[in-house]
PDB file of N, CA and C in Angstrom:
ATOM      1  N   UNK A   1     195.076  -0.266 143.392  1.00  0.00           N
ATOM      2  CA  UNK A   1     195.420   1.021 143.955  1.00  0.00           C
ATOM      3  C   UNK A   1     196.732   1.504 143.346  1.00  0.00           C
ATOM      4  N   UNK A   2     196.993   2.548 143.112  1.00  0.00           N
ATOM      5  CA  UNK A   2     198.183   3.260 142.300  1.00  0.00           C
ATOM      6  C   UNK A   2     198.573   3.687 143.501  1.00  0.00           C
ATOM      7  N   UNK A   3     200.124   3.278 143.075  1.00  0.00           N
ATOM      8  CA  UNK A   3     201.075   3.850 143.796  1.00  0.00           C
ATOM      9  C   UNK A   3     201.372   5.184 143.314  1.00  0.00           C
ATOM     10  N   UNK A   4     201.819   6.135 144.682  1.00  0.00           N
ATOM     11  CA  UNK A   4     202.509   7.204 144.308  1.00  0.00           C
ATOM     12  C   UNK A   4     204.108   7.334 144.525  1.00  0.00           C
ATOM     13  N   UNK A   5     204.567   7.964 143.279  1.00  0.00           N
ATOM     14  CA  UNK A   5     206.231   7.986 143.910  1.00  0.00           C
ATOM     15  C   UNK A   5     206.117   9.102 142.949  1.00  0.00           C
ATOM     16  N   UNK A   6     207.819   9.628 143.802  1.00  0.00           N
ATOM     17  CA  UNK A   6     208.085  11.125 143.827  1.00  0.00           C
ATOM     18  C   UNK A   6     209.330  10.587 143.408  1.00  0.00           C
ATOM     19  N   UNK A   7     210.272  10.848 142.276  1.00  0.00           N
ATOM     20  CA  UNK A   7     211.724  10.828 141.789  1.00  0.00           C
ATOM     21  C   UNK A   7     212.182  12.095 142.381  1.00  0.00           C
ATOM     22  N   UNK A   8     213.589  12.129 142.852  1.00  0.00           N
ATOM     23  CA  UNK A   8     214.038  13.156 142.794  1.00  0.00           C
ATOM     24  C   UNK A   8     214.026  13.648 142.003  1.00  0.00           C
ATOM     25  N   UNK A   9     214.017  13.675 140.346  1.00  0.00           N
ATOM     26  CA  UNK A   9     214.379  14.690 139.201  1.00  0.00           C
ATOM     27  C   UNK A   9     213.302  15.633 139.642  1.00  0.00           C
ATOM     28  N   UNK A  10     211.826  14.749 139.806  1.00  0.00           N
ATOM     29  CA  UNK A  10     210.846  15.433 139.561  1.00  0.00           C
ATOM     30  C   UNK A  10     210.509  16.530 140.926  1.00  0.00           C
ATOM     31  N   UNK A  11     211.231  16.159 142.067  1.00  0.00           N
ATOM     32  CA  UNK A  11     211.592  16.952 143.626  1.00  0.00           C
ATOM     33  C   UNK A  11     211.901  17.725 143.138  1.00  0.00           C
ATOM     34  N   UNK A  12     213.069  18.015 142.491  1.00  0.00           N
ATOM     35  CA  UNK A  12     213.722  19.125 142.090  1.00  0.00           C
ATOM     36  C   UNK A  12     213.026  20.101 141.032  1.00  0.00           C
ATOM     37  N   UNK A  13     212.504  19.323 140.273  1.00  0.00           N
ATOM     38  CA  UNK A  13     211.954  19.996 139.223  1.00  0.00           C
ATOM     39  C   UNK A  13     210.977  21.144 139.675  1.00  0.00           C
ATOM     40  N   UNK A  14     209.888  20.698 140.705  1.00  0.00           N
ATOM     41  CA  UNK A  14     209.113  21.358 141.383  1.00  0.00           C
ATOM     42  C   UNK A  14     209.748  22.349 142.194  1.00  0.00           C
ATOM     43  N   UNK A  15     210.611  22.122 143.034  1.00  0.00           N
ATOM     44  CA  UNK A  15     211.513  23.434 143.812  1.00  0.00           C
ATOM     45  C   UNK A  15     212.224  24.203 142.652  1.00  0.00           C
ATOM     46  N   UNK A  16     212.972  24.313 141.117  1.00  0.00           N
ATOM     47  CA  UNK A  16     212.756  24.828 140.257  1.00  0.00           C
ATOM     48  C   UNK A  16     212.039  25.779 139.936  1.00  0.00           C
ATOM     49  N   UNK A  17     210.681  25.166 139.729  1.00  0.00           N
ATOM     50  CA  UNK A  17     209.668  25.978 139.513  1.00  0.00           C
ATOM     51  C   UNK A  17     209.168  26.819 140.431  1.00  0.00           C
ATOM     52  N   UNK A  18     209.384  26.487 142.033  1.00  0.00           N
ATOM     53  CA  UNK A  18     208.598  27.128 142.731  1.00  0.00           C
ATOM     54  C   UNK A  18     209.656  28.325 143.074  1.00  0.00           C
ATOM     55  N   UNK A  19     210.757  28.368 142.841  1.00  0.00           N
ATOM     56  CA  UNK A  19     211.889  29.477 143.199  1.00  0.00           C
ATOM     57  C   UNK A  19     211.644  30.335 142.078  1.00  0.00           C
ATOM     58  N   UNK A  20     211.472  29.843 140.482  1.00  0.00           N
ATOM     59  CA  UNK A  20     211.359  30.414 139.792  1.00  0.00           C
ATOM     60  C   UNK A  20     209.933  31.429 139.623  1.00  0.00           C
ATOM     61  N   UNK A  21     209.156  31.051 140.075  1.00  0.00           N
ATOM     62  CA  UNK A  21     207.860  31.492 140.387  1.00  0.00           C
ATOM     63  C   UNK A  21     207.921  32.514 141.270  1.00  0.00           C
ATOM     64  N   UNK A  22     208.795  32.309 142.084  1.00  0.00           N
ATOM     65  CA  UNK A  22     208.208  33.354 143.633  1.00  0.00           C
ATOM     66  C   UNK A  22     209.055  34.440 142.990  1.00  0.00           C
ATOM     67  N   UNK A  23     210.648  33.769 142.338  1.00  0.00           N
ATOM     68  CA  UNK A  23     211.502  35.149 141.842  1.00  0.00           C
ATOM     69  C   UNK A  23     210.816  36.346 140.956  1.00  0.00           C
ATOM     70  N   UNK A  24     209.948  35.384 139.716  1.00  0.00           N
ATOM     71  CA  UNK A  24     209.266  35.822 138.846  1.00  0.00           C
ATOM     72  C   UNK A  24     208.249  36.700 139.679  1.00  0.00           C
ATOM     73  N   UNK A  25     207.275  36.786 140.540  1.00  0.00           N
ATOM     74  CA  UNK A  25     206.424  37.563 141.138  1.00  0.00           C
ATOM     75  C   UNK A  25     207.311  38.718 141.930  1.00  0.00           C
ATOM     76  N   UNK A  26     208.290  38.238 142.492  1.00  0.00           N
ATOM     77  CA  UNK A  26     209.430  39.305 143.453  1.00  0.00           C
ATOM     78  C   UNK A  26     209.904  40.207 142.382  1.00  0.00           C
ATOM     79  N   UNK A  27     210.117  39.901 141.123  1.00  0.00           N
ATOM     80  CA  UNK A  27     211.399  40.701 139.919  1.00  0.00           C
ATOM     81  C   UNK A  27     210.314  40.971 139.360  1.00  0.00           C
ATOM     82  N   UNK A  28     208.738  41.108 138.930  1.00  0.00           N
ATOM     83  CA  UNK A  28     208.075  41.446 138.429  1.00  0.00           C
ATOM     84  C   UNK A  28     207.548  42.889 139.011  1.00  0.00           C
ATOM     85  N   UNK A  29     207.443  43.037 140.927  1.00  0.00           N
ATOM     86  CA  UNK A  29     206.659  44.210 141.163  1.00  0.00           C
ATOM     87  C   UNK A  29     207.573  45.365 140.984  1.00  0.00           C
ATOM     88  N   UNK A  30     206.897  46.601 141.304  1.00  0.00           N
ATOM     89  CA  UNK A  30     207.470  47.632 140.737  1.00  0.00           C
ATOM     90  C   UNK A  30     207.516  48.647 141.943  1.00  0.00           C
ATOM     91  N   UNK A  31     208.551  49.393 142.038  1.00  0.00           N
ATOM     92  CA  UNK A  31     208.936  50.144 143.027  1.00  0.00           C
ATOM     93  C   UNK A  31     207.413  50.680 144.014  1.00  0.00           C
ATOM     94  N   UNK A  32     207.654  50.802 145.005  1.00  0.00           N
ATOM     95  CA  UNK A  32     206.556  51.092 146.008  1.00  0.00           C
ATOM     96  C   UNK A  32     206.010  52.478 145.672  1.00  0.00           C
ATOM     97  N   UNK A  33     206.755  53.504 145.151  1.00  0.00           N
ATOM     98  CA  UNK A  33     206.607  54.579 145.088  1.00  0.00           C
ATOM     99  C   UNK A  33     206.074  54.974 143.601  1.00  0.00           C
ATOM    100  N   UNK A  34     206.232  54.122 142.824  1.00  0.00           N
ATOM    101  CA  UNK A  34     205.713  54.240 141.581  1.00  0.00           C
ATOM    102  C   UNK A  34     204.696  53.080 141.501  1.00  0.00           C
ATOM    103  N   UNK A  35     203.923  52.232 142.345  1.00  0.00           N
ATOM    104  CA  UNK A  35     202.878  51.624 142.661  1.00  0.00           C
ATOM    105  C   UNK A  35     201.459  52.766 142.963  1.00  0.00           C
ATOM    106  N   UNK A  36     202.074  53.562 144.613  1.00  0.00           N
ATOM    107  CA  UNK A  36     201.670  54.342 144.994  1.00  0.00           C
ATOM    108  C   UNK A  36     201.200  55.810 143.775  1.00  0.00           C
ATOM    109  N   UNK A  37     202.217  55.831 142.978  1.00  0.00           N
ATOM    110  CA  UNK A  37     201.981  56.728 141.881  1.00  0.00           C
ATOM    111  C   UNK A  37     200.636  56.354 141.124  1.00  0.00           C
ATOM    112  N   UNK A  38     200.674  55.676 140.847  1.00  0.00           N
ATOM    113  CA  UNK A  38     200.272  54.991 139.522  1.00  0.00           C
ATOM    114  C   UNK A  38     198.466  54.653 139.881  1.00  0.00           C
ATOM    115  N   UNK A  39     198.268  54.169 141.470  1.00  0.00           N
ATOM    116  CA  UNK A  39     197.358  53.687 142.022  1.00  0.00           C
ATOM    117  C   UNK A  39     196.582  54.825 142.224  1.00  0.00           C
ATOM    118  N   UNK A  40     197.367  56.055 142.674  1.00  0.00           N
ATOM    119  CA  UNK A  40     196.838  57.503 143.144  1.00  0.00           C
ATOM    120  C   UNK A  40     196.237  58.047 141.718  1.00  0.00           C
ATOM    121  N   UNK A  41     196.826  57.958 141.110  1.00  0.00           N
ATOM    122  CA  UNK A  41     196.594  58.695 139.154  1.00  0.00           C
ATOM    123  C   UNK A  41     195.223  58.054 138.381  1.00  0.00           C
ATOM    124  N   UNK A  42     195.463  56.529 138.499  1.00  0.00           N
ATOM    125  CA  UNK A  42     194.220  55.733 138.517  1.00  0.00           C
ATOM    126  C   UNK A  42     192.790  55.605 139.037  1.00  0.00           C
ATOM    127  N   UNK A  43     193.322  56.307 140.082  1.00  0.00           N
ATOM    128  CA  UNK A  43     191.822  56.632 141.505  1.00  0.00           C
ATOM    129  C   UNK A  43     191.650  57.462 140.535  1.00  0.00           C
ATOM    130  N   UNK A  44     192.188  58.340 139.983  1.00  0.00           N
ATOM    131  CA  UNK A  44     191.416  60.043 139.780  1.00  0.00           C
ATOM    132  C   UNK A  44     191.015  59.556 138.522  1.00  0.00           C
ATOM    133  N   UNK A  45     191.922  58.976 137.570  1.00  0.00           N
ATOM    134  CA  UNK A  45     191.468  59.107 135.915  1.00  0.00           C
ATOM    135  C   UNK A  45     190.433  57.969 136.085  1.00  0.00           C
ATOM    136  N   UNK A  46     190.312  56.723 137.124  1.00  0.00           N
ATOM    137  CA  UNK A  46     188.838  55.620 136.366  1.00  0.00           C
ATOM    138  C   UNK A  46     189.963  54.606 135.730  1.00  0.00           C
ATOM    139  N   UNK A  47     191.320  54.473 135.532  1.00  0.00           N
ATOM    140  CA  UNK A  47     191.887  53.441 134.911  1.00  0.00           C
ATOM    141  C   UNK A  47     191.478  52.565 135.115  1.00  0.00           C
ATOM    142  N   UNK A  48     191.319  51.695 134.223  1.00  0.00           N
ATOM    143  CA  UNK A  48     191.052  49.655 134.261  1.00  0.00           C
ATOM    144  C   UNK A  48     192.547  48.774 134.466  1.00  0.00           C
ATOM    145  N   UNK A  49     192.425  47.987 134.249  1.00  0.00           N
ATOM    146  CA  UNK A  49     193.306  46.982 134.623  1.00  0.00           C
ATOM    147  C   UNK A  49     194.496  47.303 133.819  1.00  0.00           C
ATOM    148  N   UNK A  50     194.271  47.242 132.903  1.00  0.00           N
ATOM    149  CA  UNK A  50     195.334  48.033 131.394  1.00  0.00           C
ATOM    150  C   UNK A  50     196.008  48.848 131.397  1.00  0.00           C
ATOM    151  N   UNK A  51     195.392  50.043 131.761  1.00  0.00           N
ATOM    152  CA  UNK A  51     195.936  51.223 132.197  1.00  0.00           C
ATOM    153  C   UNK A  51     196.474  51.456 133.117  1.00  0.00           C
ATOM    154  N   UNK A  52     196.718  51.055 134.563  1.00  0.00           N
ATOM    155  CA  UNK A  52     196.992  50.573 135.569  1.00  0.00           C
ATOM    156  C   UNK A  52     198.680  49.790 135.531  1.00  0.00           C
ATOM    157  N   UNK A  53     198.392  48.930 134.797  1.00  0.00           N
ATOM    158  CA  UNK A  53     199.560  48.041 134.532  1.00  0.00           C
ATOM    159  C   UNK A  53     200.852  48.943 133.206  1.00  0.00           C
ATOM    160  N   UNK A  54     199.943  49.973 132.587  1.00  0.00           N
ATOM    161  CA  UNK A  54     201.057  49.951 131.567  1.00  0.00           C
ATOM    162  C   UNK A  54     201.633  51.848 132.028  1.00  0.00           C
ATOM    163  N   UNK A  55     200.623  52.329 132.678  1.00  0.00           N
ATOM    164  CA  UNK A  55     201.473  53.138 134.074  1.00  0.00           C
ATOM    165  C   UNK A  55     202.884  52.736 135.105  1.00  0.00           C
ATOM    166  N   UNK A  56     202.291  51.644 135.272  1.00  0.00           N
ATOM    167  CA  UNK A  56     203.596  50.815 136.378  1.00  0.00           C
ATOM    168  C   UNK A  56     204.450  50.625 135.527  1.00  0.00           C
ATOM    169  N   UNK A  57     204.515  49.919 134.035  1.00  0.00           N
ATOM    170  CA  UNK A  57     205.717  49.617 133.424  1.00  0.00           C
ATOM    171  C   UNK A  57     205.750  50.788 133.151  1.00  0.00           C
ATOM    172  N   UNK A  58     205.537  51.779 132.223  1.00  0.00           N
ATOM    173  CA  UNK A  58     206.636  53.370 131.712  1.00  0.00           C
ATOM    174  C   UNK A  58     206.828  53.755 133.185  1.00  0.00           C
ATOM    175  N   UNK A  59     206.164  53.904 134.153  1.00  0.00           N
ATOM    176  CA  UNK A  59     207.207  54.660 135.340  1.00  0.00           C
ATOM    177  C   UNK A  59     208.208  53.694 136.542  1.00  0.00           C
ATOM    178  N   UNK A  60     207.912  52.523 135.695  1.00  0.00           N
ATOM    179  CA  UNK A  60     209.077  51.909 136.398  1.00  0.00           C
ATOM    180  C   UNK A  60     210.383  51.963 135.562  1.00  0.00           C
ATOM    181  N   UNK A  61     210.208  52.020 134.228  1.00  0.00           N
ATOM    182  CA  UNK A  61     211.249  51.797 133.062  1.00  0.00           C
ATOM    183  C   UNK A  61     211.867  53.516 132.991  1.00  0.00           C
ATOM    184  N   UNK A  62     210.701  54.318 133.299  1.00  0.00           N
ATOM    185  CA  UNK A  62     211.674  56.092 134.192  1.00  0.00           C
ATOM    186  C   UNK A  62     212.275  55.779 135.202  1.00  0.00           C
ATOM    187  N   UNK A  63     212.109  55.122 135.969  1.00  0.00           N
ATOM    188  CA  UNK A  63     212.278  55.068 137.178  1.00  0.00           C
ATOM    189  C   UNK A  63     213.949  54.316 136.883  1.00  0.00           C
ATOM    190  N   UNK A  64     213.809  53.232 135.939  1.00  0.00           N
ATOM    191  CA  UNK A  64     215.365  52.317 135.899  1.00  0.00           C
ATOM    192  C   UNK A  64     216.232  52.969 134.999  1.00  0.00           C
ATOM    193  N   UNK A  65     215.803  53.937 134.038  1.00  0.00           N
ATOM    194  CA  UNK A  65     216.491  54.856 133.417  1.00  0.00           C
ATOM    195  C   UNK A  65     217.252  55.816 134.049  1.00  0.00           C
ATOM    196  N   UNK A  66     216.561  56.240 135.431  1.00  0.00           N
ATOM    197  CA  UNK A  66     216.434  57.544 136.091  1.00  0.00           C
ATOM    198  C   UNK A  66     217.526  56.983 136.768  1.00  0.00           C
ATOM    199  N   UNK A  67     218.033  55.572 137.534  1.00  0.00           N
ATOM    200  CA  UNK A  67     219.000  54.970 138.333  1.00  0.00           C
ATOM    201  C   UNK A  67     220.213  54.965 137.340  1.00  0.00           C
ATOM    202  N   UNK A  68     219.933  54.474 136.456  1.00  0.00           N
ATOM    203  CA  UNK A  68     221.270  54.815 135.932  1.00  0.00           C
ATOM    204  C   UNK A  68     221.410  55.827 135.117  1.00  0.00           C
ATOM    205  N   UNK A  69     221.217  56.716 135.636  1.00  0.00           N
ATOM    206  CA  UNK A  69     221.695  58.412 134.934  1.00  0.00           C
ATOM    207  C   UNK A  69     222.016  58.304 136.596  1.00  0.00           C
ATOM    208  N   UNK A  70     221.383  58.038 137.730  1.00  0.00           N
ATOM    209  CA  UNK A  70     222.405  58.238 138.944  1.00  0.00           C
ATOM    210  C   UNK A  70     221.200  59.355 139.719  1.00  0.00           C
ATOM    211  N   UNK A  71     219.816  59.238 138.439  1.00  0.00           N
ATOM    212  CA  UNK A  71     218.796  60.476 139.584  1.00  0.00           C
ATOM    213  C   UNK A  71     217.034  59.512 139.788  1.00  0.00           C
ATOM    214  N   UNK A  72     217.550  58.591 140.232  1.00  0.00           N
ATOM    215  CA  UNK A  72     216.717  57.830 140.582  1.00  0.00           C
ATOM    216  C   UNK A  72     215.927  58.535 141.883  1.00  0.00           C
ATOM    217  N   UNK A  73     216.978  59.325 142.721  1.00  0.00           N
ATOM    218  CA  UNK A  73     216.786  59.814 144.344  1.00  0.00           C
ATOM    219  C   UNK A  73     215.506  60.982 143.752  1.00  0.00           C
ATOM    220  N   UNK A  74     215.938  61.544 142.635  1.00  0.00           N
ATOM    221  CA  UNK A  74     215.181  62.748 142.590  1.00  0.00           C
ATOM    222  C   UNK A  74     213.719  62.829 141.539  1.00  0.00           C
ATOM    223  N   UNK A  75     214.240  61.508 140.695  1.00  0.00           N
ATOM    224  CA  UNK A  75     212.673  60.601 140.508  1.00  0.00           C
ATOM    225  C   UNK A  75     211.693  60.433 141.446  1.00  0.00           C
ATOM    226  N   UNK A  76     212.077  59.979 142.336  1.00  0.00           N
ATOM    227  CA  UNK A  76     211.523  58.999 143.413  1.00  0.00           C
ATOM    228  C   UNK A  76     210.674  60.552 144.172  1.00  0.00           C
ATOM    229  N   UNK A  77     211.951  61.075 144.302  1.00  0.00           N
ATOM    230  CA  UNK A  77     210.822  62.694 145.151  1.00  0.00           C
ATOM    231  C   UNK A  77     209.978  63.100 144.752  1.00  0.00           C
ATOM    232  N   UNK A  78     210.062  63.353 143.378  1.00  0.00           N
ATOM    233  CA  UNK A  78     209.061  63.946 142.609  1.00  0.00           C
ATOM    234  C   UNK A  78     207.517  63.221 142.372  1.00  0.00           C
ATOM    235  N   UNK A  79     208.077  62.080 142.115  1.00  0.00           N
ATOM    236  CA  UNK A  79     206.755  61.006 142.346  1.00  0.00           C
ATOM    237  C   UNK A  79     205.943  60.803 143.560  1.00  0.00           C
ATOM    238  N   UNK A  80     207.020  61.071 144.555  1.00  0.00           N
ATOM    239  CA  UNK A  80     206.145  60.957 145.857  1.00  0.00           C
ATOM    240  C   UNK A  80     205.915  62.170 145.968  1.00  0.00           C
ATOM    241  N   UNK A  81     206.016  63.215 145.727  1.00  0.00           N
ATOM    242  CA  UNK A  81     205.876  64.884 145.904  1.00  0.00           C
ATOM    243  C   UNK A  81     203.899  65.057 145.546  1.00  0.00           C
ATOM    244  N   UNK A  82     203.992  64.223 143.783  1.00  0.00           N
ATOM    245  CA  UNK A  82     203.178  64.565 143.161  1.00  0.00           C
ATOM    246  C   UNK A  82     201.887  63.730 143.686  1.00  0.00           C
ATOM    247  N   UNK A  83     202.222  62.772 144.095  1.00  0.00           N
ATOM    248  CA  UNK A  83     201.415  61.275 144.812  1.00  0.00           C
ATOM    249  C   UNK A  83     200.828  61.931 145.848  1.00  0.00           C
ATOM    250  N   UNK A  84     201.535  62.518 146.727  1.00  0.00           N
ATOM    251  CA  UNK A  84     200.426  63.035 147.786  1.00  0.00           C
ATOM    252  C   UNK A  84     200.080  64.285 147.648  1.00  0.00           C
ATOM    253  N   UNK A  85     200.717  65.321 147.012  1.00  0.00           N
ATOM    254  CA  UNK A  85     200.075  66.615 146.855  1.00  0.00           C
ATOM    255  C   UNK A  85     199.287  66.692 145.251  1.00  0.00           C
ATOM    256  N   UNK A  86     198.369  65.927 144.886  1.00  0.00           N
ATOM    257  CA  UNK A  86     197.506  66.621 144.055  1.00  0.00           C
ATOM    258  C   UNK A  86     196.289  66.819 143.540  1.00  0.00           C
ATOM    259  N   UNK A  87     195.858  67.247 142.241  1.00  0.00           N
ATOM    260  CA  UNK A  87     194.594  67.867 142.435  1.00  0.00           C
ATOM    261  C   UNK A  87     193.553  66.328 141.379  1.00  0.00           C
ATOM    262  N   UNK A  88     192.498  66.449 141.771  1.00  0.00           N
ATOM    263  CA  UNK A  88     191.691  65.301 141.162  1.00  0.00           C
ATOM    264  C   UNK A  88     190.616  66.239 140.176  1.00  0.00           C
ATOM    265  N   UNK A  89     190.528  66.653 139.292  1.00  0.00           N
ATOM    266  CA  UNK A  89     189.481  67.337 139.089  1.00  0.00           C
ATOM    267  C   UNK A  89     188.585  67.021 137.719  1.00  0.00           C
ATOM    268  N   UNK A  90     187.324  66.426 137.495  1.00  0.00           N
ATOM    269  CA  UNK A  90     186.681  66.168 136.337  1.00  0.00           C
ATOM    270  C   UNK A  90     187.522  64.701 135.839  1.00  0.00           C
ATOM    271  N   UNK A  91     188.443  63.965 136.907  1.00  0.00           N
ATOM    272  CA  UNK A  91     188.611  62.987 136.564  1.00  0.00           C
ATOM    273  C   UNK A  91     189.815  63.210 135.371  1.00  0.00           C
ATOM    274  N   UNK A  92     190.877  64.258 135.809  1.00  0.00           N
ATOM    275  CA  UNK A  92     192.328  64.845 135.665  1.00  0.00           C
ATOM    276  C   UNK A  92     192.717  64.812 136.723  1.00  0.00           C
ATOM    277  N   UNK A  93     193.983  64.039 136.551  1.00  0.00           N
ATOM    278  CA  UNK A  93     194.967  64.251 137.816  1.00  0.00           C
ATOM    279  C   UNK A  93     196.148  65.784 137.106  1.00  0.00           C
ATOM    280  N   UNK A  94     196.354  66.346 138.196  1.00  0.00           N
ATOM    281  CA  UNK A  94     197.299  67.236 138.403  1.00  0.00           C
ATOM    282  C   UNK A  94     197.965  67.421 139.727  1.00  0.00           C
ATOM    283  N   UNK A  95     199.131  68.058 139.297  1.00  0.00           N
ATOM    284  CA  UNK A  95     200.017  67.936 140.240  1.00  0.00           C
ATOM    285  C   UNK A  95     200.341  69.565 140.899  1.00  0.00           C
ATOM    286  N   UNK A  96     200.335  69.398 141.978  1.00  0.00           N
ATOM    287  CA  UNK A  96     200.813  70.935 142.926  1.00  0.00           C
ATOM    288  C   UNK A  96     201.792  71.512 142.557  1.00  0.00           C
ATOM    289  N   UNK A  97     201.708  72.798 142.242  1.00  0.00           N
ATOM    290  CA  UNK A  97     203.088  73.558 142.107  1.00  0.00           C
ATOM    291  C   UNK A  97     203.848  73.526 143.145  1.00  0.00           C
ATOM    292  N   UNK A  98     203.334  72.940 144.113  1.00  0.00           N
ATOM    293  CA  UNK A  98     204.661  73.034 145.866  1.00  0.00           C
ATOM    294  C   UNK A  98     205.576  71.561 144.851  1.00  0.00           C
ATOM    295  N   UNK A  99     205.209  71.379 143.777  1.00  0.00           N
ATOM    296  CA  UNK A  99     206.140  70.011 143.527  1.00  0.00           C
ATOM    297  C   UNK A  99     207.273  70.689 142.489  1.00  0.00           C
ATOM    298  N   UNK A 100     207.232  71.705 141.953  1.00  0.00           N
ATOM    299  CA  UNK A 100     208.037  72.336 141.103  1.00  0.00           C
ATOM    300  C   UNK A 100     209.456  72.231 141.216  1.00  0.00           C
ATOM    301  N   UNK A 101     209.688  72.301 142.531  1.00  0.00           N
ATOM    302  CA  UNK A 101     211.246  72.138 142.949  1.00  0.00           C
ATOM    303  C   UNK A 101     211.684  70.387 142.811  1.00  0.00           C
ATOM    304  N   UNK A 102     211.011  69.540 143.233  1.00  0.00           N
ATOM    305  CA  UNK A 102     210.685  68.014 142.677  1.00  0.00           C
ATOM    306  C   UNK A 102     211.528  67.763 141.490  1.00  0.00           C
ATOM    307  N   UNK A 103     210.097  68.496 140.557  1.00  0.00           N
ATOM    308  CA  UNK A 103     210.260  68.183 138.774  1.00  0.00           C
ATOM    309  C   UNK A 103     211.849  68.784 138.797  1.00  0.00           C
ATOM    310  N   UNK A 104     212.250  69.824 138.679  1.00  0.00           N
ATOM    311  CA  UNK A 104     212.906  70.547 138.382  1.00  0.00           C
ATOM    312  C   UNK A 104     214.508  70.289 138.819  1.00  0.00           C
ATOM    313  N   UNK A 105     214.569  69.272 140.512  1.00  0.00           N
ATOM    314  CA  UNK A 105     215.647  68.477 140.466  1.00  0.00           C
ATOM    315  C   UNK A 105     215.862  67.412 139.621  1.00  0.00           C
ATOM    316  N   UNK A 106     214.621  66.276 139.622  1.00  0.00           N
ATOM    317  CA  UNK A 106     214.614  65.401 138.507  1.00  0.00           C
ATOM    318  C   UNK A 106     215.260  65.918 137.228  1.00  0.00           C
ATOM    319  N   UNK A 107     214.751  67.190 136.954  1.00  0.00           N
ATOM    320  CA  UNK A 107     214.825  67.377 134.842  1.00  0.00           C
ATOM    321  C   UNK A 107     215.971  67.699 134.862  1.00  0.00           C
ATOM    322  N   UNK A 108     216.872  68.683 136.106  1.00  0.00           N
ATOM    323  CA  UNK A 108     218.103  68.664 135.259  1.00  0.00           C
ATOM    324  C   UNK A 108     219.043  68.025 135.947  1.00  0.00           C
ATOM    325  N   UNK A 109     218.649  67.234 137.016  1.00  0.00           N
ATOM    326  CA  UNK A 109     219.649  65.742 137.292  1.00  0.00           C
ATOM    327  C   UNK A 109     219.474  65.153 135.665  1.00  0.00           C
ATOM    328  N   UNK A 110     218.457  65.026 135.507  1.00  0.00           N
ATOM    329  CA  UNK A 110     218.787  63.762 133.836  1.00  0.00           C
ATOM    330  C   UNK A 110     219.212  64.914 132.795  1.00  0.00           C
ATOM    331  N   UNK A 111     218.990  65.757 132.388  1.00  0.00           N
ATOM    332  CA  UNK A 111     219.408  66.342 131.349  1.00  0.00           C
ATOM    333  C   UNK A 111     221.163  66.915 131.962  1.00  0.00           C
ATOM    334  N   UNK A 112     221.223  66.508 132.901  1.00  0.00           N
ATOM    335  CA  UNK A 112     222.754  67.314 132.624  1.00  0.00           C
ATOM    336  C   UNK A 112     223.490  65.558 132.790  1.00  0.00           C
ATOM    337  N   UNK A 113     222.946  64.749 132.343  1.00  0.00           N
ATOM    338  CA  UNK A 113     223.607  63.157 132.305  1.00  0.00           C
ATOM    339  C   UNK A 113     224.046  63.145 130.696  1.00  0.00           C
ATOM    340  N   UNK A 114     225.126  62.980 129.818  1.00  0.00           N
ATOM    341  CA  UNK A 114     225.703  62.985 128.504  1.00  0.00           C
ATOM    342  C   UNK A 114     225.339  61.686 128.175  1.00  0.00           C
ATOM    343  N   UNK A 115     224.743  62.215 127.206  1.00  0.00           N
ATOM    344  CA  UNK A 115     224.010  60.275 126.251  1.00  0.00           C
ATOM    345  C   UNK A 115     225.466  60.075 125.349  1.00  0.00           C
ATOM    346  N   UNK A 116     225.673  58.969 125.748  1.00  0.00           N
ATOM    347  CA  UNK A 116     227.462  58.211 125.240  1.00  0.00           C
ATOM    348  C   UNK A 116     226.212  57.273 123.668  1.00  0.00           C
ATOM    349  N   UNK A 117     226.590  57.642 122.803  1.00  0.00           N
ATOM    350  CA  UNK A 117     226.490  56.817 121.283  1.00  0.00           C
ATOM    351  C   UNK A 117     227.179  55.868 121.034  1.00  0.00           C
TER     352      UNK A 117
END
């Protein structure tokens, strides 16, 4: 019969991994509101798994751009503006003109941010 033994290195090693794991799944998801985006856009266009996933990364990577220009707040509106008010049609998503004021805080919160070279 084989014995089992557990070394501490190897205790540790496993709590390691398992912190690193849960961090890795926690630091991997992507804002709730650009989930919700992305999931809503997908319903309408038919996205697959692919498409789906590489939605979440560009509007999460707007989304971390958008925080540090300091208009993350007015990202975030606009996304949720467009998320629940819009149109599905022929399998096009579009977005409501009641969201205009949205876009329009977003575009010139970031365009009035000075790109430092």
């Amino acid at each position: 019969m084989m014995k089992r033994t557990t070394s501490k290195t190897a205790s540790i090693s496993l709590a390691a991994l398992f912190v690193a794991a849960s961090l890795a799944v926690a630091g991997c998801g992507v804002d709730s509101v650009v989930a919700e985006f992305c999931a809503e856009l997908c319903d309408c266009e038919d996205c697959n798994d692919a498409e789906l996933e590489t939605c979440e990364i560009k509007s999460q990577r707007t989304l971390d751009i958008a925080e540090n220009q300091g208009c993350d707040d007015d990202f975030l509106d606009f996304l949720d503006c467009i998320t629940s008010k819009n149109d599905c049609e022929d399998d096009e998503f579009e977005y409501s003109e009641s969201c205009y004021d949205e876009s329009d805080d977003y575009y010139d919160c970031r365009d009035s941010v000075p790109i430092d070279w």
